[in-house]
C-alpha atoms as a PDB file:
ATOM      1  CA  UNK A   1       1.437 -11.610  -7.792  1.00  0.00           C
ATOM      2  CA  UNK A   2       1.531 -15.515  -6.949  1.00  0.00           C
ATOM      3  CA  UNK A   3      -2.041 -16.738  -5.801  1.00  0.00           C
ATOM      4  CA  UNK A   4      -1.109 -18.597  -3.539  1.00  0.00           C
ATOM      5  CA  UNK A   5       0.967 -15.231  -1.880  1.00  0.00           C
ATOM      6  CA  UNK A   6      -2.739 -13.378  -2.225  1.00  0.00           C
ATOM      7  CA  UNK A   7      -4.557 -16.388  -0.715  1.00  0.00           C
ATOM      8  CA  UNK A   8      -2.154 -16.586   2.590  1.00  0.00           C
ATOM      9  CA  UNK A   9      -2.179 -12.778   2.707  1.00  0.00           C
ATOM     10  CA  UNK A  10      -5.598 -12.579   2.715  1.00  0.00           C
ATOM     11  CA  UNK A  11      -5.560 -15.702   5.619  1.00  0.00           C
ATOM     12  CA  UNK A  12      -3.352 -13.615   7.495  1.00  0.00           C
ATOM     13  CA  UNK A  13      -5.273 -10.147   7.083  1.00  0.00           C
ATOM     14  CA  UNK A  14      -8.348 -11.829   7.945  1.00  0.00           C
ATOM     15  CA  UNK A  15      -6.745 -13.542  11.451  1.00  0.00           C
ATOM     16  CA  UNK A  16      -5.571  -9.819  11.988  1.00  0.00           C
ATOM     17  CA  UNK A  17      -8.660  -7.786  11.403  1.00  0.00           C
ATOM     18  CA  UNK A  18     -11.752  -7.403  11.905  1.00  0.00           C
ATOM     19  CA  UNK A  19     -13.418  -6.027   8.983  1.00  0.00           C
ATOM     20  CA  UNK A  20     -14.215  -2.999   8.556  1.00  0.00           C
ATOM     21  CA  UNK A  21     -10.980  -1.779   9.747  1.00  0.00           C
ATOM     22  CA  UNK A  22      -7.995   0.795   9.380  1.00  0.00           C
ATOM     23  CA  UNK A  23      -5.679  -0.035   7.074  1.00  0.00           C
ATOM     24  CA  UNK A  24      -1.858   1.106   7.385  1.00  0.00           C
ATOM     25  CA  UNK A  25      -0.377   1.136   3.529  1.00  0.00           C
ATOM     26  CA  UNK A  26       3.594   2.005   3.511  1.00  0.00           C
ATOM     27  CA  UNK A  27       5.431   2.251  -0.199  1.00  0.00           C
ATOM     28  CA  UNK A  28       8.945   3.358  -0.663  1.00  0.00           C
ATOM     29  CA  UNK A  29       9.667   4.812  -4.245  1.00  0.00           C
ATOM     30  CA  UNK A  30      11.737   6.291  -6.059  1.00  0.00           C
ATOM     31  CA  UNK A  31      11.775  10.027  -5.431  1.00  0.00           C
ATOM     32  CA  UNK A  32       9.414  11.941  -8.056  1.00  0.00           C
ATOM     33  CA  UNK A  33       6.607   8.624  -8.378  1.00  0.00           C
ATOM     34  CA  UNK A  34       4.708   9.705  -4.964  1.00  0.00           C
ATOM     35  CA  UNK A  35       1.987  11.007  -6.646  1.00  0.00           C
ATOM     36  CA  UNK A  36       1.534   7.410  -8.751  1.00  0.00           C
ATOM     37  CA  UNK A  37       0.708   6.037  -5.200  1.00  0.00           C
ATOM     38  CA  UNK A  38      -1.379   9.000  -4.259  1.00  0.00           C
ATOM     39  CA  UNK A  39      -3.541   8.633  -7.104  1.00  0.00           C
ATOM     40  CA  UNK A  40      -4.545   5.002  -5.566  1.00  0.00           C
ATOM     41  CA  UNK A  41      -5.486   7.098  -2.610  1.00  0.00           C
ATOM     42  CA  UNK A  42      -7.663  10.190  -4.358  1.00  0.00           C
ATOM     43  CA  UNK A  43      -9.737  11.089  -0.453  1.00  0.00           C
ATOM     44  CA  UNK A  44      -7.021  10.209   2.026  1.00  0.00           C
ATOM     45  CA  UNK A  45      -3.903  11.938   3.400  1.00  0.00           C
ATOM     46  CA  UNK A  46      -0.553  10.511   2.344  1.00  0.00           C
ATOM     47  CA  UNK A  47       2.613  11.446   4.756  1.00  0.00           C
ATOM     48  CA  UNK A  48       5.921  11.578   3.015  1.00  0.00           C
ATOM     49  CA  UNK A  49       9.482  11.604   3.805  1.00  0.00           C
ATOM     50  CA  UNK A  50      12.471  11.027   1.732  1.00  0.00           C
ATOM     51  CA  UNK A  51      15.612   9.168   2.185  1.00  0.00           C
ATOM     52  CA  UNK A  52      18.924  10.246   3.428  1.00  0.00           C
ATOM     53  CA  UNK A  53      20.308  10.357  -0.291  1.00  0.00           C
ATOM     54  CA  UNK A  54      17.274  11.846  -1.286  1.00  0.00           C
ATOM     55  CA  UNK A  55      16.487   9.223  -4.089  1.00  0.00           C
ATOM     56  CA  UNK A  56      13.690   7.236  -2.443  1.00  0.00           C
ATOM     57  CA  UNK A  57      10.514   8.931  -0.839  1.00  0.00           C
ATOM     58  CA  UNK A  58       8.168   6.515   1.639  1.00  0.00           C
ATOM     59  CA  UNK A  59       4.199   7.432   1.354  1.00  0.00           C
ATOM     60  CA  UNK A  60       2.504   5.726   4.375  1.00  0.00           C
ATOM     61  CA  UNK A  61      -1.453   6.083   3.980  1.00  0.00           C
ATOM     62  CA  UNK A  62      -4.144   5.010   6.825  1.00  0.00           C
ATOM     63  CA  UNK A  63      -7.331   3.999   5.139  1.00  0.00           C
ATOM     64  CA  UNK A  64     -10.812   2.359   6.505  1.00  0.00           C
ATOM     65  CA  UNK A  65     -11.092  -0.695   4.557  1.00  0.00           C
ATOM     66  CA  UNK A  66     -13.898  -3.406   3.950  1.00  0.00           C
ATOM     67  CA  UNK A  67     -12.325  -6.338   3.292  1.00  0.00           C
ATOM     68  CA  UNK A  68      -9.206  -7.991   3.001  1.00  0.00           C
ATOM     69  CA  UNK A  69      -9.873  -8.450  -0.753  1.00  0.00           C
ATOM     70  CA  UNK A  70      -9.831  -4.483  -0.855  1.00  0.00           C
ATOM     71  CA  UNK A  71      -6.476  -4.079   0.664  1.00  0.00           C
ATOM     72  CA  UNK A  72      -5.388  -6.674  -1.677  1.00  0.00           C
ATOM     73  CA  UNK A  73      -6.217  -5.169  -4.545  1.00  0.00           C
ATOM     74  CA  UNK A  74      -4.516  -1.858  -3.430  1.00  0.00           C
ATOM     75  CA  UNK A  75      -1.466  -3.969  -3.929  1.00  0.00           C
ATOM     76  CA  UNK A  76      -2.315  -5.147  -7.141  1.00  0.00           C
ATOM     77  CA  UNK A  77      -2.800  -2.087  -8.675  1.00  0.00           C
ATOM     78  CA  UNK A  78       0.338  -0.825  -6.861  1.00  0.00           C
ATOM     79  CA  UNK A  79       2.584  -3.430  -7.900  1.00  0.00           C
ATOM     80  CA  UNK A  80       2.414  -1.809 -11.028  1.00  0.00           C
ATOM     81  CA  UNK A  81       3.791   0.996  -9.991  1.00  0.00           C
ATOM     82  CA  UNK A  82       7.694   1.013 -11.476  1.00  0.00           C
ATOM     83  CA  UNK A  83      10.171   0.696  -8.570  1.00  0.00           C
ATOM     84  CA  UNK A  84       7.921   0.556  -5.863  1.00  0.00           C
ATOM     85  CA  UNK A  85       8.403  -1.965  -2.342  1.00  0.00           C
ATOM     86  CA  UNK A  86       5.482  -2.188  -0.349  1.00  0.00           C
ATOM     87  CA  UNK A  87       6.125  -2.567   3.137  1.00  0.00           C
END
């Protein structure tokens, strides 16, 4: 990702919330990589629906987070995740 993408994310997650806070993460992938996102999630609940078609599935996952540097590097390690959009 483009630093300076992270650095006015970060700006604008930080004008938005106060730290600690909860977190709302939404993905779309393709149908059959839910668990990939999941595993970025191991002790929270992920709720799952699938497209029309059936060839996409969204994961949306509410999580307490610390910082805005945590939810940042969420999408990091997410964005390596083949096919998925983050929302």
């Amino acid at each position: 990702m483009d630093e300076n993408w992270v650095n006015s994310f970060r700006e604008k997650l930080d004008n938005h919330y106060a730290w600690p806070a909860l977190y709302i993460y939404k993905f779309i992938v393709p149908t059959g990589q839910e668990d990939q996102v999941k595993k970025l999630f191991p002790l929270n609940t992920a709720t799952e629906k699938q497209s029309k078609k059936g060839k996409y599935t969204s994961v949306t996952i509410q999580v307490m987070m610390h910082s805005s540097d945590a939810v940042i590097e969420i999408y990091l390690k997410a964005s390596k995740i083949e096919g998925i959009v983050a929302l």
